[in-house]
N, C-alpha and C. Protein backbone atom coordinates (compact mmCIF):
# COMPACT_ATOMS: atom_id res chain seq x y z
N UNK A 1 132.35 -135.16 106.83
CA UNK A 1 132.32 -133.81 106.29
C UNK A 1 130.96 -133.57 105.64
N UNK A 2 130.45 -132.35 105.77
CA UNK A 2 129.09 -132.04 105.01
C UNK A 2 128.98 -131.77 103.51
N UNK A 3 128.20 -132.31 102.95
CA UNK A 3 128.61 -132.38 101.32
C UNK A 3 128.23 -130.79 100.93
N UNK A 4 127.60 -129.88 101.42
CA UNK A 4 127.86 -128.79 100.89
C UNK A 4 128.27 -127.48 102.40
N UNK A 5 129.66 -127.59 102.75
CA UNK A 5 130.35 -126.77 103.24
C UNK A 5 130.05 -124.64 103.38
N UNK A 6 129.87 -124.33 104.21
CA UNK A 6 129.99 -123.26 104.12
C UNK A 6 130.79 -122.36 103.22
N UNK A 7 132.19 -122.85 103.24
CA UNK A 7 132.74 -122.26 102.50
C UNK A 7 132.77 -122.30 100.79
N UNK A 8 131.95 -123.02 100.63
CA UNK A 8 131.83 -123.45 99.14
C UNK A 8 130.34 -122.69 98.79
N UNK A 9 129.56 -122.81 99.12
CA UNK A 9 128.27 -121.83 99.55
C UNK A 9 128.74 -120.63 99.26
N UNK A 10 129.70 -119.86 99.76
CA UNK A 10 130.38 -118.99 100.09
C UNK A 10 130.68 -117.96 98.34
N UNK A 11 131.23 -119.25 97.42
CA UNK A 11 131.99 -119.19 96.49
C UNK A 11 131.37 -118.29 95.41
N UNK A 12 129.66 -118.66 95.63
CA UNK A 12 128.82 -118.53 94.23
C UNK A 12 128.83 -116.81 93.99
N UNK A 13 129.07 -116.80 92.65
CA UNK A 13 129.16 -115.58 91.69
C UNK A 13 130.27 -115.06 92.74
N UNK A 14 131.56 -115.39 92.82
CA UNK A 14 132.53 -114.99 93.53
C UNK A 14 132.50 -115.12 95.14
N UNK A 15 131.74 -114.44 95.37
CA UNK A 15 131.41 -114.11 96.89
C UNK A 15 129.94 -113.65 97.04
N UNK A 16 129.52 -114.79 97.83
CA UNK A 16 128.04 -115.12 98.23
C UNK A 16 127.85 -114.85 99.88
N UNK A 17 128.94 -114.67 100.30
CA UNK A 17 128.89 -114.74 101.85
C UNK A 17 127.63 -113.59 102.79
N UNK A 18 128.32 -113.73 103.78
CA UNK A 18 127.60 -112.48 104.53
C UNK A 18 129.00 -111.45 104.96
N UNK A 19 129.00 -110.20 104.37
CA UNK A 19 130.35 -109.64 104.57
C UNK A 19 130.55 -109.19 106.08
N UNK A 20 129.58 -109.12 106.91
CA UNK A 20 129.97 -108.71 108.65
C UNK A 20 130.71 -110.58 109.13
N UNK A 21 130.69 -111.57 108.17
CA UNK A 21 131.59 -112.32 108.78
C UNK A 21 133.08 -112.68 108.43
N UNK A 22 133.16 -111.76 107.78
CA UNK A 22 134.91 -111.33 107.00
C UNK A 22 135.32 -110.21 107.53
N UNK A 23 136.73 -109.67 107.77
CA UNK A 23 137.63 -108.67 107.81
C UNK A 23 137.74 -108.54 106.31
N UNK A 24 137.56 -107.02 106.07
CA UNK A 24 138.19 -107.31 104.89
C UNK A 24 139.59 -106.05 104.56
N UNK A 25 139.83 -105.88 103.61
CA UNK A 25 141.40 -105.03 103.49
C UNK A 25 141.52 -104.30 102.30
N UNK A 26 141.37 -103.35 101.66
CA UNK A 26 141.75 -103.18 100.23
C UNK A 26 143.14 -102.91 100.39
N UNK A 27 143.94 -103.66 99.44
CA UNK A 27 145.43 -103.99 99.22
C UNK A 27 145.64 -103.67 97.79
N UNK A 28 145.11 -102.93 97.02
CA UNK A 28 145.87 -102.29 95.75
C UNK A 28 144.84 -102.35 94.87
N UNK A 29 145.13 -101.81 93.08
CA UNK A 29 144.48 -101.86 92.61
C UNK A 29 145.78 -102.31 91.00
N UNK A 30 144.56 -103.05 90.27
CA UNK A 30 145.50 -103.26 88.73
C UNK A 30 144.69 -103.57 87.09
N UNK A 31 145.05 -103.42 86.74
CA UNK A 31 144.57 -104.32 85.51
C UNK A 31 144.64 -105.69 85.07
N UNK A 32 143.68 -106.43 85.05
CA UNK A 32 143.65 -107.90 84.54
C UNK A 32 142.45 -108.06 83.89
N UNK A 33 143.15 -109.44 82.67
CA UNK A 33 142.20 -109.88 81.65
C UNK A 33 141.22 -110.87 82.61
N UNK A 34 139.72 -110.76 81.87
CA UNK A 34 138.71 -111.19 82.42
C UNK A 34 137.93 -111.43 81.24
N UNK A 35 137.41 -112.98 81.35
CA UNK A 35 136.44 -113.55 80.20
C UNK A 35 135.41 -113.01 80.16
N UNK A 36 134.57 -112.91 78.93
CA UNK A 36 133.31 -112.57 78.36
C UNK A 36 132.67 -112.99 77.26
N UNK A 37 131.48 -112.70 77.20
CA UNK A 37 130.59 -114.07 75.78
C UNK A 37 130.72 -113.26 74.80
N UNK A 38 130.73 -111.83 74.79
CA UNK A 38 130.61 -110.91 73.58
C UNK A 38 131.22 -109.91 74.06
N UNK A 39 131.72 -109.21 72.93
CA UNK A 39 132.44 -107.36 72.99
C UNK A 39 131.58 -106.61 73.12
N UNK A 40 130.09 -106.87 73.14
CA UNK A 40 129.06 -105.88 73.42
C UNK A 40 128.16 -106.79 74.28
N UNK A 41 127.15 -106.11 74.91
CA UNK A 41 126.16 -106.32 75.78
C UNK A 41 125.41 -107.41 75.39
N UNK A 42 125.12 -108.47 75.68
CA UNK A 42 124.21 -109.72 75.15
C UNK A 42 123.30 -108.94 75.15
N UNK A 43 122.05 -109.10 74.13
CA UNK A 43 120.83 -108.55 73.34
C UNK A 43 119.94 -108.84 74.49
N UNK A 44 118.66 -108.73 75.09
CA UNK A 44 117.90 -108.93 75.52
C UNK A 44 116.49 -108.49 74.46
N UNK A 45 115.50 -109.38 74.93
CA UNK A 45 114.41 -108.98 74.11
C UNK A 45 113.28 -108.90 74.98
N UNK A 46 112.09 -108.38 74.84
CA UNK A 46 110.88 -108.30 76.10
C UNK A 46 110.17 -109.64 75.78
N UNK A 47 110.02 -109.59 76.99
CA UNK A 47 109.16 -111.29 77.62
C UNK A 47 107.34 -110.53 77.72
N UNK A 48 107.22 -111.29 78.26
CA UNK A 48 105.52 -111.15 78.54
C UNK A 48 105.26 -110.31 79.63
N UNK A 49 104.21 -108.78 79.73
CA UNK A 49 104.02 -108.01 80.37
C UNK A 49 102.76 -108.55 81.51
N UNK A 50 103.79 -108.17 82.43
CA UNK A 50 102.95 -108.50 84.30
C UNK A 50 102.62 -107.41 84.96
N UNK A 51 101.79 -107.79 86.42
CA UNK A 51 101.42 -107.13 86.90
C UNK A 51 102.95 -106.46 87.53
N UNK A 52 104.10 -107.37 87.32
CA UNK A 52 105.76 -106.64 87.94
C UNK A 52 105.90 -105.73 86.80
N UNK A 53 105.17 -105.46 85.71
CA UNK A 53 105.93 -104.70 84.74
C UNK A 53 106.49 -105.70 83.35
N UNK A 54 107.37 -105.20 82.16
CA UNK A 54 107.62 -105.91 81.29
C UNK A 54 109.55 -106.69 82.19
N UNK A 55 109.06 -108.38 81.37
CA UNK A 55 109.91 -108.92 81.74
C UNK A 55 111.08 -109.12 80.46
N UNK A 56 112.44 -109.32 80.51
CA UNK A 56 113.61 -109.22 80.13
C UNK A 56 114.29 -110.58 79.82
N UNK A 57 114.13 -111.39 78.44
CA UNK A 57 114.77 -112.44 78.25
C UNK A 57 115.81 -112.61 77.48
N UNK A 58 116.95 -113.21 77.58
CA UNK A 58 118.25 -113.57 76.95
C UNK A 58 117.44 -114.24 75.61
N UNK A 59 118.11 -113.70 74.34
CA UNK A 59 117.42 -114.48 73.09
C UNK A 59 118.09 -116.10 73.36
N UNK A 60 117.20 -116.84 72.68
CA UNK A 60 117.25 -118.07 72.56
C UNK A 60 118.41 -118.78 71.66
N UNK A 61 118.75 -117.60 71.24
CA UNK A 61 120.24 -117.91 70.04
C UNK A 61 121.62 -117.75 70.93
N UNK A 62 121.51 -117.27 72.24
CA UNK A 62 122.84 -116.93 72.41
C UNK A 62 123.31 -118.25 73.43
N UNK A 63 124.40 -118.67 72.83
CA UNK A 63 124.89 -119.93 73.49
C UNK A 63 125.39 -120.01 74.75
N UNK A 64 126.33 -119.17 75.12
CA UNK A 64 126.98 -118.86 76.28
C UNK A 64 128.23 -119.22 76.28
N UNK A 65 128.53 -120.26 77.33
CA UNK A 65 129.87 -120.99 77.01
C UNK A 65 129.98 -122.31 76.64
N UNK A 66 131.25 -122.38 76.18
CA UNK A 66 131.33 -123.73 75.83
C UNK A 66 132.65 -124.02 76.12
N UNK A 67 133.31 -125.64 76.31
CA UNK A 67 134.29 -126.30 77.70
C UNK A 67 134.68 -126.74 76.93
N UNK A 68 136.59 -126.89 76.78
CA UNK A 68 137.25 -127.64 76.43
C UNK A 68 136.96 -129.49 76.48
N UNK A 69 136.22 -129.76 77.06
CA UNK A 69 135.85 -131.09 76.88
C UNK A 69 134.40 -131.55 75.99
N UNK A 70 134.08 -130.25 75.41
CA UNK A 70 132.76 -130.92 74.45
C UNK A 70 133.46 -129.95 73.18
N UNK A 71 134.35 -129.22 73.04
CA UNK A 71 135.03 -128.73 71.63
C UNK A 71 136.19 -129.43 71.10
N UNK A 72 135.79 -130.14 69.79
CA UNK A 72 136.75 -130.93 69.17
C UNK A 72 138.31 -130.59 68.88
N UNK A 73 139.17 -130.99 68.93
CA UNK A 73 140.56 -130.92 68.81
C UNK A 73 140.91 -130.26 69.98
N UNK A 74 140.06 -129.55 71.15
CA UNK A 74 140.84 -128.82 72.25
C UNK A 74 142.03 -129.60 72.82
N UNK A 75 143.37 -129.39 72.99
CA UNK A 75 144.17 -129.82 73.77
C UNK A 75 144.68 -129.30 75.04
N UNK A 76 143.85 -128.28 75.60
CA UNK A 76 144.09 -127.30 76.76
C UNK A 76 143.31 -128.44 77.90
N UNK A 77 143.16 -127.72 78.97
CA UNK A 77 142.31 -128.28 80.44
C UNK A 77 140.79 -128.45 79.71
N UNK A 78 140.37 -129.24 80.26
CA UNK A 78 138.69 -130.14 80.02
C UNK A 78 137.98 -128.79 80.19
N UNK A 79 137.96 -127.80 81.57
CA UNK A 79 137.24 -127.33 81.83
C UNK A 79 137.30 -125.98 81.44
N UNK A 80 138.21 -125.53 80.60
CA UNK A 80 138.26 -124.13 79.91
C UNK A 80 137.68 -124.29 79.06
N UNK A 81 137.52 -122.71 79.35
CA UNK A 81 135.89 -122.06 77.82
C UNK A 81 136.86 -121.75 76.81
N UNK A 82 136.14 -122.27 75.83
CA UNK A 82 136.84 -121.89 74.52
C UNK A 82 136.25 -120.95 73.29
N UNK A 83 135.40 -120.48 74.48
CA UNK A 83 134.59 -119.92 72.98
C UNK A 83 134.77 -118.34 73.47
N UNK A 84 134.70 -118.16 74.82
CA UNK A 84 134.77 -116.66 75.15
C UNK A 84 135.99 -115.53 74.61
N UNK A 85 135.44 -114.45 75.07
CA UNK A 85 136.84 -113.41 74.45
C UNK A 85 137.19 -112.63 75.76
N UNK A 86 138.50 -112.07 75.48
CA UNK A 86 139.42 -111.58 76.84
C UNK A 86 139.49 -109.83 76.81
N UNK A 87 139.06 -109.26 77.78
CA UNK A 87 139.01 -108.25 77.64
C UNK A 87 139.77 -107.65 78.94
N UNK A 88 140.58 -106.38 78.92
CA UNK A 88 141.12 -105.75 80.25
C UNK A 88 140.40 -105.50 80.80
N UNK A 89 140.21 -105.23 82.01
CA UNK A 89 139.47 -104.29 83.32
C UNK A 89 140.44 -104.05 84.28
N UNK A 90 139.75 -102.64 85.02
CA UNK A 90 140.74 -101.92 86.16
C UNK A 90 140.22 -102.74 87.23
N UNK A 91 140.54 -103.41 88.24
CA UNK A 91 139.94 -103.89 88.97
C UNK A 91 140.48 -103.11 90.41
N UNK A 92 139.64 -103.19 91.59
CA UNK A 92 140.14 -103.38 93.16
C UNK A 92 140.50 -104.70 93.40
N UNK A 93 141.80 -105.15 94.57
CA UNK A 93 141.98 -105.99 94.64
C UNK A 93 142.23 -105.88 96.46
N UNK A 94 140.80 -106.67 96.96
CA UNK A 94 140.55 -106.53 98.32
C UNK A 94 140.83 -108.35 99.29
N UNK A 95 141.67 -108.16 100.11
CA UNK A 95 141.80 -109.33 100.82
C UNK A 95 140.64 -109.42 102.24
N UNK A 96 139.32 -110.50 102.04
CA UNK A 96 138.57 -111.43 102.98
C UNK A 96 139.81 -112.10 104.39
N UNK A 97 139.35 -112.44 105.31
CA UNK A 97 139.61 -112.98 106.06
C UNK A 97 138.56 -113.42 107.62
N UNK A 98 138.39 -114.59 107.42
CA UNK A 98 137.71 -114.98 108.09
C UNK A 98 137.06 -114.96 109.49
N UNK A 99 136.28 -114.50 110.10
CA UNK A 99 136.13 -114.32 111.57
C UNK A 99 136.01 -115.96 112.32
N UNK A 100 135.15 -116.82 112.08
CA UNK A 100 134.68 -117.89 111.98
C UNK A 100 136.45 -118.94 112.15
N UNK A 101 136.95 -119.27 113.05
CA UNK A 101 137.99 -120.21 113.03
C UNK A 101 137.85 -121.48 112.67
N UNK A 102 136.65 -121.96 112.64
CA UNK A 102 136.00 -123.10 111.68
C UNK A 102 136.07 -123.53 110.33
N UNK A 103 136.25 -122.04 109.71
CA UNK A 103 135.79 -121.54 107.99
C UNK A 103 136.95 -122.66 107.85
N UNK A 104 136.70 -123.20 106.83
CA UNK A 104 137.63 -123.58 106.20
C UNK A 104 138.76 -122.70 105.03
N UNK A 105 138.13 -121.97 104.82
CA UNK A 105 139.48 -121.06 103.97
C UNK A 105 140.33 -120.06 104.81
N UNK A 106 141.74 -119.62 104.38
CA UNK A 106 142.32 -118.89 105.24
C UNK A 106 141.80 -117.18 104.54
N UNK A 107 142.80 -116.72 103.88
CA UNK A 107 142.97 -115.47 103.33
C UNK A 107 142.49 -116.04 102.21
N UNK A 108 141.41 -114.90 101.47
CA UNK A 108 140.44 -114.95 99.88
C UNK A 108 141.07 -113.35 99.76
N UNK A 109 141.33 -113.58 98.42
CA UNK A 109 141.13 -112.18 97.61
C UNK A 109 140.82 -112.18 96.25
N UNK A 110 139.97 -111.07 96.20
CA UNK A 110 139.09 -111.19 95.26
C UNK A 110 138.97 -109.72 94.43
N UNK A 111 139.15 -109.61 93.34
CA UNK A 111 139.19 -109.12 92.18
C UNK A 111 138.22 -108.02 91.56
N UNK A 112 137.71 -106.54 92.34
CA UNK A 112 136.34 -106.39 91.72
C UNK A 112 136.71 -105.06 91.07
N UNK A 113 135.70 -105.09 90.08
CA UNK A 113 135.73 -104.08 88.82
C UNK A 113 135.80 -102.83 89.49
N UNK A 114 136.66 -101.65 88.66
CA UNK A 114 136.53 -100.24 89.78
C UNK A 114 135.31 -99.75 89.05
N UNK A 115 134.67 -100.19 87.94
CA UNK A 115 134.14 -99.08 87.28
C UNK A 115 132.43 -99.35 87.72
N UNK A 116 131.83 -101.18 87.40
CA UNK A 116 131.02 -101.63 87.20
C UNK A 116 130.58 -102.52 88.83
N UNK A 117 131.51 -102.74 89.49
CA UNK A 117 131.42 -103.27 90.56
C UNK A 117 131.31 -104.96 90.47
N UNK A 118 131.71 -105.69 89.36
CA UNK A 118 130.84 -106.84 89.17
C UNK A 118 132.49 -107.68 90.13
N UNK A 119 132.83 -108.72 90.30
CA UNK A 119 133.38 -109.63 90.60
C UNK A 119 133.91 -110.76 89.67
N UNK A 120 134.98 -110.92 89.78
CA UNK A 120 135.41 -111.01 88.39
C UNK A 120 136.27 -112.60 88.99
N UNK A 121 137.02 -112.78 89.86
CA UNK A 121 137.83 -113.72 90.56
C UNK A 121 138.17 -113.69 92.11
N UNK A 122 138.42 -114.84 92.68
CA UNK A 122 138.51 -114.84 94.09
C UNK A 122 139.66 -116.20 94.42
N UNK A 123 140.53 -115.96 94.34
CA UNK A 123 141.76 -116.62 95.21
C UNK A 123 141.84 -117.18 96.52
N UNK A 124 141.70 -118.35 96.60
CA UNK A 124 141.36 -118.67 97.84
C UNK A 124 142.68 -119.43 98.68
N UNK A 125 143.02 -119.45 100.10
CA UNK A 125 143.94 -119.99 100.44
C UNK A 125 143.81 -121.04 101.60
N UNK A 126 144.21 -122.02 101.79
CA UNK A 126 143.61 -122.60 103.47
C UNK A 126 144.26 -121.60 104.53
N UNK A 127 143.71 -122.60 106.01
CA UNK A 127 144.30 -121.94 106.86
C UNK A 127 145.79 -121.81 107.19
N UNK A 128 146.18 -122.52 106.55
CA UNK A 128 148.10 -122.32 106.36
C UNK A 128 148.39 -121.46 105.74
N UNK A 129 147.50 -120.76 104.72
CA UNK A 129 148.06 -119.85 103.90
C UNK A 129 148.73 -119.72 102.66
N UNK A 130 148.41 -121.88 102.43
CA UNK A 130 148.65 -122.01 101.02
C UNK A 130 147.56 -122.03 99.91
N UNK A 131 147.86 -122.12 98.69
CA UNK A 131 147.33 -121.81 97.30
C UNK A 131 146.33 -123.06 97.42
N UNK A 132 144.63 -122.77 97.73
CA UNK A 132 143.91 -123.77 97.30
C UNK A 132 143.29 -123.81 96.08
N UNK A 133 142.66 -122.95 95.39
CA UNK A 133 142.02 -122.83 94.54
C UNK A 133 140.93 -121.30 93.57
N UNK A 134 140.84 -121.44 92.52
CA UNK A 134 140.51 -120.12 92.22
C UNK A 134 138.86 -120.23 91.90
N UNK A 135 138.18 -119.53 92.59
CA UNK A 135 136.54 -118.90 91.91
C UNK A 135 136.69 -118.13 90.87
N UNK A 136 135.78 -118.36 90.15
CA UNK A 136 135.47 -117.35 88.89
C UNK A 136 133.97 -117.07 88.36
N UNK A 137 133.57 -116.00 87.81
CA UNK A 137 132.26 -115.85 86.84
C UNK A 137 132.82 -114.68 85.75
N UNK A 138 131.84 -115.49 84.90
CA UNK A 138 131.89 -114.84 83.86
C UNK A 138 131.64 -113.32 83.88
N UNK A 139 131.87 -112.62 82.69
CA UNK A 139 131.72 -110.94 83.19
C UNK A 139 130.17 -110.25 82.10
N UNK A 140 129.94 -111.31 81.61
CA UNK A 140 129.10 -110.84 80.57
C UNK A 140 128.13 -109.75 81.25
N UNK A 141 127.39 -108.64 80.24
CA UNK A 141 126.20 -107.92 80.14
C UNK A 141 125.39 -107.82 79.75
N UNK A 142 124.12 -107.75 80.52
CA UNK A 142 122.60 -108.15 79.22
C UNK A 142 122.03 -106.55 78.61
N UNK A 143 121.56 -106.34 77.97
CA UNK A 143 120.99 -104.65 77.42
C UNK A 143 119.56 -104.86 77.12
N UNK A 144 118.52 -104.38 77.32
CA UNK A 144 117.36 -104.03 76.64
C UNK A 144 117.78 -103.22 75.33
N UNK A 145 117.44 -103.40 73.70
CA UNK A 145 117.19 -102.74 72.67
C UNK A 145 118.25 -101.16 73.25
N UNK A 146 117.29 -100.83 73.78
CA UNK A 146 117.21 -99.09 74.24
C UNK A 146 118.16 -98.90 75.11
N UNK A 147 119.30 -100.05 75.69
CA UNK A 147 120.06 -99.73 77.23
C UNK A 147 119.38 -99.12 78.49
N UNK A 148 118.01 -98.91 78.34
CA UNK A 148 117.61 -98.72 79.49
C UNK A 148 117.54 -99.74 80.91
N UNK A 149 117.64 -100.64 80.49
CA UNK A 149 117.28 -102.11 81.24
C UNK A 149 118.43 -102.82 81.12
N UNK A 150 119.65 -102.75 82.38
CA UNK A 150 120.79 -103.32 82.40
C UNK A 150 121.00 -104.35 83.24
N UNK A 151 121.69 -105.67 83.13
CA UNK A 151 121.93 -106.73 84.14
C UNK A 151 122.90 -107.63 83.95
N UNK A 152 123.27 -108.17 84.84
CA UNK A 152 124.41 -108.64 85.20
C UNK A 152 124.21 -109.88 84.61
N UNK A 153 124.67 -110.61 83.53
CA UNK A 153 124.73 -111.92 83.32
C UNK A 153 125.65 -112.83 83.78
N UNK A 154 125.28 -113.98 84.02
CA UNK A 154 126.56 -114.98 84.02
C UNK A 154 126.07 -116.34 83.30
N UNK A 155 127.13 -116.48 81.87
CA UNK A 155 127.09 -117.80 81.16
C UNK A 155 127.79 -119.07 82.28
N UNK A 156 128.80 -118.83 83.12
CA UNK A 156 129.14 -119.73 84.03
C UNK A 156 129.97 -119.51 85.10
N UNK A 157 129.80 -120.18 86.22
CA UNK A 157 130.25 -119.73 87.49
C UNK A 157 131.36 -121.69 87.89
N UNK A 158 132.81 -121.21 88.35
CA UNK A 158 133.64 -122.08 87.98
C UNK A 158 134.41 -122.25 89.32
N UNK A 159 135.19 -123.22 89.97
CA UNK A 159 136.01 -123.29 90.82
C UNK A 159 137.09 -124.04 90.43
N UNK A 160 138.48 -123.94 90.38
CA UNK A 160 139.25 -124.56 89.93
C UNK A 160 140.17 -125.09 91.18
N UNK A 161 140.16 -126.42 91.59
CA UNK A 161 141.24 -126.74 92.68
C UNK A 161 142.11 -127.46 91.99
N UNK A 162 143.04 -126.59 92.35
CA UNK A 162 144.29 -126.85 92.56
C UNK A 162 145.30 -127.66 93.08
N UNK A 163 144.54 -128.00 94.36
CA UNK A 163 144.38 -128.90 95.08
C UNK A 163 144.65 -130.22 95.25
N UNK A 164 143.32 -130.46 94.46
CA UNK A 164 142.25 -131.88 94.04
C UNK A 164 142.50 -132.23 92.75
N UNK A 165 143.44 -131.65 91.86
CA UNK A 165 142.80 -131.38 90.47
C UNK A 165 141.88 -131.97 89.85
N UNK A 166 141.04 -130.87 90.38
CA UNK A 166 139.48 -130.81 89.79
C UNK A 166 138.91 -129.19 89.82
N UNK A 167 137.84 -129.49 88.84
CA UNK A 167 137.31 -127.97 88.51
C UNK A 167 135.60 -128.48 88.39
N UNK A 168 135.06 -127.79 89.32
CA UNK A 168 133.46 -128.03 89.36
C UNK A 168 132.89 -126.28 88.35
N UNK A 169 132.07 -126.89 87.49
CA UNK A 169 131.50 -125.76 86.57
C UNK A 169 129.81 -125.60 86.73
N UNK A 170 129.24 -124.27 86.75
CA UNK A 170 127.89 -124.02 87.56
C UNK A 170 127.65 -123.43 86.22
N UNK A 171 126.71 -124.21 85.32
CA UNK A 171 126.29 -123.28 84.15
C UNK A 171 125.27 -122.55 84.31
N UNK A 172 125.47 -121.07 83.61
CA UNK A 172 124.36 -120.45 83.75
C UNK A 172 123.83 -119.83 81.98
N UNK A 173 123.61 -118.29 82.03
CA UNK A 173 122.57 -118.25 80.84
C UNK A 173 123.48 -118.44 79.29
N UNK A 174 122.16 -119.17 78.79
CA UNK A 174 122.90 -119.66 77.38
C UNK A 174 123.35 -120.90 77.52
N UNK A 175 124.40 -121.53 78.04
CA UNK A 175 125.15 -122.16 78.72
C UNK A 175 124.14 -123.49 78.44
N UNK A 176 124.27 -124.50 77.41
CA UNK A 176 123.57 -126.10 77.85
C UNK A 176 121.90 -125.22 78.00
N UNK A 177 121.76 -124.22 77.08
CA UNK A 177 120.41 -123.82 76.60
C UNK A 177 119.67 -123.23 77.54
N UNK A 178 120.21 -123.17 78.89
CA UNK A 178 119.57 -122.26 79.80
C UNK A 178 119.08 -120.95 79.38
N UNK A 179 117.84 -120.44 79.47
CA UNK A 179 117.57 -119.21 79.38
C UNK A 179 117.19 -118.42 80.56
N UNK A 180 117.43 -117.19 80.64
CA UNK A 180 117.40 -116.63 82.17
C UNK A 180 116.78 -115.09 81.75
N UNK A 181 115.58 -114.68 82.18
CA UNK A 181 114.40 -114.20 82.65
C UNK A 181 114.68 -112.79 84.04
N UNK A 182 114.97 -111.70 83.48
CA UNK A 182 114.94 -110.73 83.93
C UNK A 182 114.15 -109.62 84.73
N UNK A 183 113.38 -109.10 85.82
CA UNK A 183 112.64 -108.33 86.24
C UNK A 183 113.20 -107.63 86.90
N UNK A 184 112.95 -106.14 87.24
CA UNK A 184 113.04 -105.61 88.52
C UNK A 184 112.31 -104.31 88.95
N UNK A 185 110.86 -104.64 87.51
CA UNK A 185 110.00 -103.45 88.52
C UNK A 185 108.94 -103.78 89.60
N UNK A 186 109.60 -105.21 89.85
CA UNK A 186 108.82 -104.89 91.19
C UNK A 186 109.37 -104.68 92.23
N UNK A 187 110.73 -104.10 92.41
CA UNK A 187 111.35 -102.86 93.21
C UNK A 187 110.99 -101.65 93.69
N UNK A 188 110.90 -101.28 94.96
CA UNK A 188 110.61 -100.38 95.55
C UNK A 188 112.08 -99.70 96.03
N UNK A 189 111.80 -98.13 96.15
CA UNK A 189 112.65 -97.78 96.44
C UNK A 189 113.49 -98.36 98.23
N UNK A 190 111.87 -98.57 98.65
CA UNK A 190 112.30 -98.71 100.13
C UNK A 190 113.18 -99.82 100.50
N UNK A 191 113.07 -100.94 99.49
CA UNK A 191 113.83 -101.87 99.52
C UNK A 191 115.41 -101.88 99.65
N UNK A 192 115.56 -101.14 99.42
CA UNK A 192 117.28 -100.54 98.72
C UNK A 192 117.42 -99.47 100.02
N UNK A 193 117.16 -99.86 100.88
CA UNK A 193 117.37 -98.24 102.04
C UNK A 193 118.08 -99.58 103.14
N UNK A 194 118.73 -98.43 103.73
CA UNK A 194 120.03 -99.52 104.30
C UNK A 194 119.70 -100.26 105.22
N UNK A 195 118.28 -100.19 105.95
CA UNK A 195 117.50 -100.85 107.06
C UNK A 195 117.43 -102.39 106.36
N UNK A 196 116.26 -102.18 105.30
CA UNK A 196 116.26 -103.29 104.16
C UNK A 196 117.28 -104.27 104.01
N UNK A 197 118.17 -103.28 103.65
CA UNK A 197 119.34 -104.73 103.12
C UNK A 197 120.01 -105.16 103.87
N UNK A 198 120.33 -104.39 105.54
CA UNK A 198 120.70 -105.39 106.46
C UNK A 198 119.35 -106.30 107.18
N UNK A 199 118.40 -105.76 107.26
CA UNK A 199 117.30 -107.29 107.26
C UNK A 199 118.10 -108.31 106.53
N UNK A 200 117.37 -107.95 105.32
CA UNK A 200 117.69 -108.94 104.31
C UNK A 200 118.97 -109.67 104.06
N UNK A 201 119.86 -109.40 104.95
CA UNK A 201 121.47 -109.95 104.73
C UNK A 201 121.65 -110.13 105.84
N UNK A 202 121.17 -110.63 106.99
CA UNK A 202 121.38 -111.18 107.73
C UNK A 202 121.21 -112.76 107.67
C-alpha cells in the first residue's frame, strides 16, 4: 500500500480533492455545533510591507489548540481539543461519491457553512458503505484591526478512525507555536475568472 493514499490527500481542510472527480448530491440542510479558538475573529496584526502589498500575521500570543493528551487531569479521548469553544452553524449537507472505482472511500458527506462557505466536517464511508471515519478543521477567523482583511484560519486539521482507533492531528496556526502569514494582494482579478481556476484545478 502507498504510505500517502489518494484518498487521504483528499482529506486536507475537509476536502482537498479535485471536484470533476466526485458526483456530488445536496441532501438537506441543518444546524450543528462546530469548534472554534475564539467567539470573535482571531486578531491579526501587519507584517512587513512588500512589493505584494502589506502582509497579515496571527499575533504571537494566540495559542490555538490544545489535545487532551498534553492537558492535565483530561479524562476524555487523547486527541480532543480542550481548550476550544462550540458554536451553532446552519450548514449544507452535500453527499461526494466517487468516480474513480479504485478510491478507496465509498460515500463522503460533508458539512458546509450556508452562510461563510468554510467546511466544517466530512464523514467518510468505505466501499461497503460502512462508517470509516470522520475529517475535521477547525472553524476559526482571522480579522485585520479594521475587518477589512479577512481569512480563513485553521488551528488544526484532524481525522478520526474509527476504524483503527486512531486519530492523526495536522497542527496548524497557533497550534505548537506555529505562526501563519497572510497575503493576497498579489491577486489579480484575472486569476479568479473561471478559465483560471479550471487551469489551475486541474
Amino acid at each position: 500500500m502507498h504510505a500517502h493514499r489518494k484518498d487521504t490527500s483528499d482529506d486536507a481542510y475537509v476536502w482537498y480533492g479535485k471536484n470533476q472527480s466526485m458526483s456530488w448530491k445536496l441532501v438537506g440542510q441543518q444546524d450543528i455545533l462546530v469548534q472554534t479558538a475564539l467567539p470573535d475573529p482571531v486578531p491579526l496584526v501587519a507584517g512587513p510591507e512588500g512589493d505584494g502589498g502589506t502582509s497579515w500575521i496571527l499575533r504571537k500570543d494566540f495559542l490555538g489548540a490544545k489535545f487532551g493528551y498534553e492537558t492535565p487531569g483530561w479524562t476524555g479521548a487523547p486527541w480532543a481539543m480542550t481548550n476550544m469553544i462550540w458554536v451553532k452553524r446552519p450548514v449544507w449537507v452535500v453527499e461526494a461519491f466517487p468516480k474513480d472505482p479504485y478510491y478507496n472511500y465509498g460515500r463522503q458527506v460533508i458539512y458546509a457553512d450556508r452562510e461563510n462557505g468554510l467546511f466544517y466536517y466530512k464523514v467518510n464511508y468505505n466501499r461497503a458503505g460502512e462508517y470509516w471515519k470522520l475529517s475535521l478543521a477547525d472553524s476559526s477567523l482571522a480579522w485585520s484591526p479594521d475587518g477589512k482583511h479577512r481569512y480563513y484560519n485553521t488551528c488544526v486539521q484532524m481525522d478520526i478512525d474509527d476504524r483503527s482507533d486512531h486519530a492523526g492531528v495536522g497542527t496548524g496556526t497557533g497550534t505548537q507555536g506555529n505562526i501563519s502569514e497572510y497575503n493576497t494582494s498579489r491577486l489579480r482579478p484575472d486569476m479568479l475568472a473561471v478559465d483560471s481556476l479550471l487551469k489551475w484545478g486541474k
